[in-house]
N, C-alpha and C. Protein backbone atom coordinates (compact mmCIF):
# COMPACT_ATOMS: atom_id res chain seq x y z
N UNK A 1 106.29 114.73 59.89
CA UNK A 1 105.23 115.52 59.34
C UNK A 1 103.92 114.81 59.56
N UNK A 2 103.23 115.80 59.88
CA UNK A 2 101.62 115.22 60.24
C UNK A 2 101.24 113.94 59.64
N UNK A 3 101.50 112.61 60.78
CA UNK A 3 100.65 111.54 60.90
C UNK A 3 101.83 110.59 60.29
N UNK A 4 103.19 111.12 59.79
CA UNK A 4 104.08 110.38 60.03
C UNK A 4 104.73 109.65 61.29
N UNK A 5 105.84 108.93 61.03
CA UNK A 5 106.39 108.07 62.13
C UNK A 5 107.65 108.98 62.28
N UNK A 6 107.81 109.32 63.45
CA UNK A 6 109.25 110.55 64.00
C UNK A 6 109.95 109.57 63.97
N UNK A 7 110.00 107.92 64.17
CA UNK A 7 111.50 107.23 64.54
C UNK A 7 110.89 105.84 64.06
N UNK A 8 111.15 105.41 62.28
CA UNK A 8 111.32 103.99 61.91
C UNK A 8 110.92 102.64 63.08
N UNK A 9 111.37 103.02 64.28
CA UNK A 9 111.57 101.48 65.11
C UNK A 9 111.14 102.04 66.44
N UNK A 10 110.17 102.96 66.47
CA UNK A 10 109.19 103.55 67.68
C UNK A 10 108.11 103.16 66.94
N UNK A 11 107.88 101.61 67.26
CA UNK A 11 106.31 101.15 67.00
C UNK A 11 105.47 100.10 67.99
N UNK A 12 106.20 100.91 69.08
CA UNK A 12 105.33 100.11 70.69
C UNK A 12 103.90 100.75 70.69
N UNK A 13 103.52 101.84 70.34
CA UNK A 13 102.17 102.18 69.93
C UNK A 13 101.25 101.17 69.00
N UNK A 14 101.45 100.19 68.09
CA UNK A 14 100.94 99.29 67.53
C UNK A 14 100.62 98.42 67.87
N UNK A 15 101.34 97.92 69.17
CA UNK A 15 100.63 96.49 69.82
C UNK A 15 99.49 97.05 70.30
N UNK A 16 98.70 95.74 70.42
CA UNK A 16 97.32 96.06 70.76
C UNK A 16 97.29 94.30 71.56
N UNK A 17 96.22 95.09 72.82
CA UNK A 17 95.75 94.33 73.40
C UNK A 17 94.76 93.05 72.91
N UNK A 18 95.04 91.11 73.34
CA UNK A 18 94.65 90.37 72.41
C UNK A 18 93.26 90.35 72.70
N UNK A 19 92.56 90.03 71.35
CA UNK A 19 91.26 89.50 71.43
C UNK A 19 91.01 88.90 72.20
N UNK A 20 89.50 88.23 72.45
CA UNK A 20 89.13 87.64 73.24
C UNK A 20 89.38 85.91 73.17
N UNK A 21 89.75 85.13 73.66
CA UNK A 21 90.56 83.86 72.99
C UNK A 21 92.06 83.95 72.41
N UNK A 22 92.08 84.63 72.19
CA UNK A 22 94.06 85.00 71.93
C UNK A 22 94.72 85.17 73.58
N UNK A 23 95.99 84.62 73.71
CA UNK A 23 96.87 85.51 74.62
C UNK A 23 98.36 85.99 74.18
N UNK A 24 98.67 87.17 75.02
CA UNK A 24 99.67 87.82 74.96
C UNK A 24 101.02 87.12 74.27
N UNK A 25 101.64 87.73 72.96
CA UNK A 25 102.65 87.00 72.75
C UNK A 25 103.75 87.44 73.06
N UNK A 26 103.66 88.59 73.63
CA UNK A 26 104.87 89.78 74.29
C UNK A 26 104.52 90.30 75.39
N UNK A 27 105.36 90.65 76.45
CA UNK A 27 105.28 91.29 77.62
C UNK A 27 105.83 92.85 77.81
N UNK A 28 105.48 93.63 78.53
CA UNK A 28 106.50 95.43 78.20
C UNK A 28 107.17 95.16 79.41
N UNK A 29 108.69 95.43 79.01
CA UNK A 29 109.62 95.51 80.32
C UNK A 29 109.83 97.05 80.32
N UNK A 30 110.52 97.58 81.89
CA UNK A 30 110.94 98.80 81.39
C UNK A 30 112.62 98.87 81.24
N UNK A 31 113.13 99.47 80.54
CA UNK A 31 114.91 99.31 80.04
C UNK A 31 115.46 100.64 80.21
N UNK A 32 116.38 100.89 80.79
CA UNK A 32 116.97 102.09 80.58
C UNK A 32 118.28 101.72 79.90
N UNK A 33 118.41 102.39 78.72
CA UNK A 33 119.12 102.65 78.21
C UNK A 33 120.71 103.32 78.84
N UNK A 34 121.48 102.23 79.19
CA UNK A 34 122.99 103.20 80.11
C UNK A 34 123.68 104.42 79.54
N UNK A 35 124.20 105.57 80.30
CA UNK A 35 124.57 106.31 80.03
C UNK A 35 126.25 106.82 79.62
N UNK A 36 126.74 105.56 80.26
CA UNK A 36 128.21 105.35 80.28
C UNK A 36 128.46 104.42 78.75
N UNK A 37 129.56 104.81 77.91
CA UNK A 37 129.79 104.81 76.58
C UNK A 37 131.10 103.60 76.52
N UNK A 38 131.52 103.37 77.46
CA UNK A 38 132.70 102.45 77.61
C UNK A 38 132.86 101.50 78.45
N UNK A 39 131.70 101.52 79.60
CA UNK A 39 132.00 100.31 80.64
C UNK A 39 131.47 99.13 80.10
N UNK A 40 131.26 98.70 81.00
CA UNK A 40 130.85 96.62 81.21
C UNK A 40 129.20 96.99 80.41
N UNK A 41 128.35 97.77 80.92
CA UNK A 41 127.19 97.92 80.85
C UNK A 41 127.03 98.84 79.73
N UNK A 42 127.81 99.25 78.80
CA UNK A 42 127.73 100.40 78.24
C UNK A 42 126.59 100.09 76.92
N UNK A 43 126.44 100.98 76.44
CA UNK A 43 125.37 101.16 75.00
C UNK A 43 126.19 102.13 74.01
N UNK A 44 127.14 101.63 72.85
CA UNK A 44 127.63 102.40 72.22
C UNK A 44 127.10 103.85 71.51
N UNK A 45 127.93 104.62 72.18
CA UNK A 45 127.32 106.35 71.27
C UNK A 45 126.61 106.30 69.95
N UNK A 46 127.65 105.86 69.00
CA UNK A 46 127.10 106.03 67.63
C UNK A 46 125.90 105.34 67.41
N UNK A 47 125.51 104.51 68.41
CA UNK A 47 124.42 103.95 68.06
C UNK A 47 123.10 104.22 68.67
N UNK A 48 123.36 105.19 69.64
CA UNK A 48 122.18 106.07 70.26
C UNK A 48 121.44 106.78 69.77
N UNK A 49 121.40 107.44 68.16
CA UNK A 49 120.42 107.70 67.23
C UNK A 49 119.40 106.92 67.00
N UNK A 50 119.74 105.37 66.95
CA UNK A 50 118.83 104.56 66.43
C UNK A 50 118.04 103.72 67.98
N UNK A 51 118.24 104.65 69.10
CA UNK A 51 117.43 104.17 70.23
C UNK A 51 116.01 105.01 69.56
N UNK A 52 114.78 104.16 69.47
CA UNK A 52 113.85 104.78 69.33
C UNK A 52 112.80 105.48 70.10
N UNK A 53 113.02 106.69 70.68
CA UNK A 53 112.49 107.51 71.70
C UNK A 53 113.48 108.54 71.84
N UNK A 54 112.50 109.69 72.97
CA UNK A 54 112.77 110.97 73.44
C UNK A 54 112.22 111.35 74.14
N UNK A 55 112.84 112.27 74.51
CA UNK A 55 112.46 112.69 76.07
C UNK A 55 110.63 113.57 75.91
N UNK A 56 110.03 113.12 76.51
CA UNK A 56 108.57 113.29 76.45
C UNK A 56 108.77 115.07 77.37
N UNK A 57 109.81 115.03 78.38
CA UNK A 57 110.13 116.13 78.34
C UNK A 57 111.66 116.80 78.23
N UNK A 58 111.78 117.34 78.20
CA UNK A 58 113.56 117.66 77.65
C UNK A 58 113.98 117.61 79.29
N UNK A 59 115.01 117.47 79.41
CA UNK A 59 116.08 117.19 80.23
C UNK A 59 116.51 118.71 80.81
N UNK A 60 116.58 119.08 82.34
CA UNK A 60 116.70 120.26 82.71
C UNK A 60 117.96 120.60 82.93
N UNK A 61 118.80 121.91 83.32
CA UNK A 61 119.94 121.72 83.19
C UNK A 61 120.43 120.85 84.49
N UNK A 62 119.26 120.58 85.63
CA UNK A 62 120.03 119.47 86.19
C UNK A 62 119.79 117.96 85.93
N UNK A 63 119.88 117.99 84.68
CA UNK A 63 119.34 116.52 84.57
C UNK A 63 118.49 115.34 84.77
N UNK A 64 118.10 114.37 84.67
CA UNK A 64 117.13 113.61 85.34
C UNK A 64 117.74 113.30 86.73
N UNK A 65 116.59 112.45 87.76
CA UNK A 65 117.64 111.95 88.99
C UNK A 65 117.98 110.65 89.01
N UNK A 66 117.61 109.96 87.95
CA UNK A 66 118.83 108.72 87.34
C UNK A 66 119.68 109.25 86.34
N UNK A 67 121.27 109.32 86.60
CA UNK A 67 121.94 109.79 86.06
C UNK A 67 122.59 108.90 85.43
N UNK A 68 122.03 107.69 85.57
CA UNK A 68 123.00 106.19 85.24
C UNK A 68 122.36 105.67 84.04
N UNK A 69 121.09 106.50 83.42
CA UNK A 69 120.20 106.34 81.80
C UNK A 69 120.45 107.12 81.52
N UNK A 70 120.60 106.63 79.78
CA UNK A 70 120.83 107.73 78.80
C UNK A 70 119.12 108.39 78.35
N UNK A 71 118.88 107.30 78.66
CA UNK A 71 117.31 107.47 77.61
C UNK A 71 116.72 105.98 78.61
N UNK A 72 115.47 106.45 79.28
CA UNK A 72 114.26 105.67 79.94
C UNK A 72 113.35 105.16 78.96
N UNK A 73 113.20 104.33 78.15
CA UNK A 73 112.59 103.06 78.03
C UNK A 73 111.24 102.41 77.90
N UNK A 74 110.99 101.59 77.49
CA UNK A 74 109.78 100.54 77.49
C UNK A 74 110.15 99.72 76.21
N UNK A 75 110.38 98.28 77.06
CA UNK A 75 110.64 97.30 74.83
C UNK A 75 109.58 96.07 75.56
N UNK A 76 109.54 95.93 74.21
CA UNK A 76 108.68 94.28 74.16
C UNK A 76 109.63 93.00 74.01
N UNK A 77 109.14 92.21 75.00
CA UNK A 77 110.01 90.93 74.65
C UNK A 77 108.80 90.19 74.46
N UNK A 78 109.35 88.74 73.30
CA UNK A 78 108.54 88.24 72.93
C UNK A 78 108.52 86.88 73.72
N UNK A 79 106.92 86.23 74.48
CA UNK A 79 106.88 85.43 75.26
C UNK A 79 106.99 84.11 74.78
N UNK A 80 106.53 83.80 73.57
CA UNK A 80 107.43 82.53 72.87
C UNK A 80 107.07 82.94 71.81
N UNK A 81 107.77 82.04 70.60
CA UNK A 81 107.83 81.90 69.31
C UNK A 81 107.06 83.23 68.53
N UNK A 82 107.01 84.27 67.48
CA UNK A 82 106.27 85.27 67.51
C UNK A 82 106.30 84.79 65.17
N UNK A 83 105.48 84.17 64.68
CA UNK A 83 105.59 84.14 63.59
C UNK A 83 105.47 85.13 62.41
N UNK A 84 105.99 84.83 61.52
CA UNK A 84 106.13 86.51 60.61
C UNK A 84 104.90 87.11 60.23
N UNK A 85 104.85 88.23 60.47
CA UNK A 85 103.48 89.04 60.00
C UNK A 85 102.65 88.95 61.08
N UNK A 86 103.21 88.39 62.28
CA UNK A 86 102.13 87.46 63.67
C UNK A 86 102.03 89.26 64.15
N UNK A 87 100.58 89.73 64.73
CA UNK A 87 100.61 91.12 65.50
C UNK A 87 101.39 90.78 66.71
N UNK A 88 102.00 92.06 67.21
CA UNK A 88 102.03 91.76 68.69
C UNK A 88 101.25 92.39 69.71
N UNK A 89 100.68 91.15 70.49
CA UNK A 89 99.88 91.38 71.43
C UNK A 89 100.34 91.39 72.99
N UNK A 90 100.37 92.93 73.56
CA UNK A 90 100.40 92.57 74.44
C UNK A 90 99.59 92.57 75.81
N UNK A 91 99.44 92.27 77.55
CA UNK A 91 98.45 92.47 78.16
C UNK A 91 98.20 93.93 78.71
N UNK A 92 97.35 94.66 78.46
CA UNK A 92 97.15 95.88 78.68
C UNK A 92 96.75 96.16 80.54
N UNK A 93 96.53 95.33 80.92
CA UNK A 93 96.25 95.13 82.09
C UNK A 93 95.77 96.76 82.84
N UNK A 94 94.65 96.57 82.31
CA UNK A 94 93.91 98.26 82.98
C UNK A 94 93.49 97.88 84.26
N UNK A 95 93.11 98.93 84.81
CA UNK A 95 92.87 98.98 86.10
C UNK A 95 91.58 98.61 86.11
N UNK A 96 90.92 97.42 86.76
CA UNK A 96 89.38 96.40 86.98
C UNK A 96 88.97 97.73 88.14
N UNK A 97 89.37 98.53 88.65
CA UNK A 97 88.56 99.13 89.24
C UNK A 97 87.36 100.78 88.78
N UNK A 98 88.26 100.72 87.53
CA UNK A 98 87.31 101.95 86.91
C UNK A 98 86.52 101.23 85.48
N UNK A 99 85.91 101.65 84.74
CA UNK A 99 84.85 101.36 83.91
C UNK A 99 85.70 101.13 82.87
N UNK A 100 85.57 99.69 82.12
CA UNK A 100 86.92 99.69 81.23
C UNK A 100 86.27 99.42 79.73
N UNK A 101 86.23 99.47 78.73
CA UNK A 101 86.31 99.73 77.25
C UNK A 101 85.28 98.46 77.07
N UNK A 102 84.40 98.54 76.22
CA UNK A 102 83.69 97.40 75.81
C UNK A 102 84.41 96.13 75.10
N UNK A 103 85.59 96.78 74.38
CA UNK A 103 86.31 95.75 73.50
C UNK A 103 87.32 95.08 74.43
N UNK A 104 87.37 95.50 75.56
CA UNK A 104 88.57 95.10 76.76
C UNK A 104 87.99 93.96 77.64
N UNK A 105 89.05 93.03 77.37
CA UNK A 105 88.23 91.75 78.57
C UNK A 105 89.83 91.56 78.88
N UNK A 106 89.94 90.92 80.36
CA UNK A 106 91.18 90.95 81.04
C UNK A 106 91.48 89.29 80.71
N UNK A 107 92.73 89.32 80.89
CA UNK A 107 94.00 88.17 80.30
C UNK A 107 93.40 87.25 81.59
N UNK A 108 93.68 88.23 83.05
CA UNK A 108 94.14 87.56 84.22
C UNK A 108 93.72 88.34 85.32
N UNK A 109 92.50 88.84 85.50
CA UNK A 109 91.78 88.75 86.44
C UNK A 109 92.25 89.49 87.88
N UNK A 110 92.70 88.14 88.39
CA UNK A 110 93.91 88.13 90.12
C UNK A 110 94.82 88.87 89.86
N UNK A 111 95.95 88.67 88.69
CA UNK A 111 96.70 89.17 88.44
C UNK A 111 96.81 90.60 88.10
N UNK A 112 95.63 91.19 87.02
CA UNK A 112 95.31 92.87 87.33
C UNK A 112 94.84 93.52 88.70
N UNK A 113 94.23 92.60 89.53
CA UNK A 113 93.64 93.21 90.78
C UNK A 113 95.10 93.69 91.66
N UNK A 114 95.80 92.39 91.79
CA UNK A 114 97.82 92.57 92.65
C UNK A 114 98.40 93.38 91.42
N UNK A 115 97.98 93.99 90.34
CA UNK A 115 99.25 94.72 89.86
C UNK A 115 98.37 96.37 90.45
N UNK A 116 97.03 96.24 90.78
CA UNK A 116 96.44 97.74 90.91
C UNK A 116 96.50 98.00 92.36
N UNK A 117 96.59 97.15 93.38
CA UNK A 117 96.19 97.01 94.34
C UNK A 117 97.38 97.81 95.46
């Protein structure tokens, strides 16, 4: 309901990019969630409620064209030690080639230019 949270543990929207003098204490990987319920790689059923996300668009009747995710992804891992109540920050790494936010100063420079480039 309006301006509630749809899913307890969908709170990758809260990190925020670090201040100026802070760095990143988390990185975003992307994860797919497996679709197979019993193999080597599997992600137990009953516990696929509490994956936090959904399909941004519903699933057609032919499916996505990875058929090997249950559910596509984004988690934070934490880059060292992350203390309680600590925010997590991670690098937003915008693109240095368009006009970027006054409050936005880049982590790494070289490193946003080879991730846009």
């Amino acid at each position: 309901e309006g301006g509630g949270l749809c899913h307890p543990l969908a709170l990758g929207h809260l990190a925020n990019h670090p201040p100026r003098g802070q760095r990143p204490n988390a990185a975003a990987l992307a994860y797919d969630f497996p679709s197979d319920t019993d193999g080597p790689t599997s992600f137990p059923e009953n516990l696929r409620p509490f994956i936090p996300n959904f399909h941004c668009k519903p699933p057609t009747l032919l499916g996505t064209p990875d058929r090997s995710a249950f559910m596509q992804s984004v988690v934070f891992v934490a880059t060292r030690r992350i203390e309680h109540e600590e925010e997590i920050l991670i690098n937003y790494r915008f693109n240095p080639k368009f006009e970027l936010p006054k409050w936005y100063h880049p982590i790494d420079e070289e490193q946003d230019r080879r991730r846009w480039d």
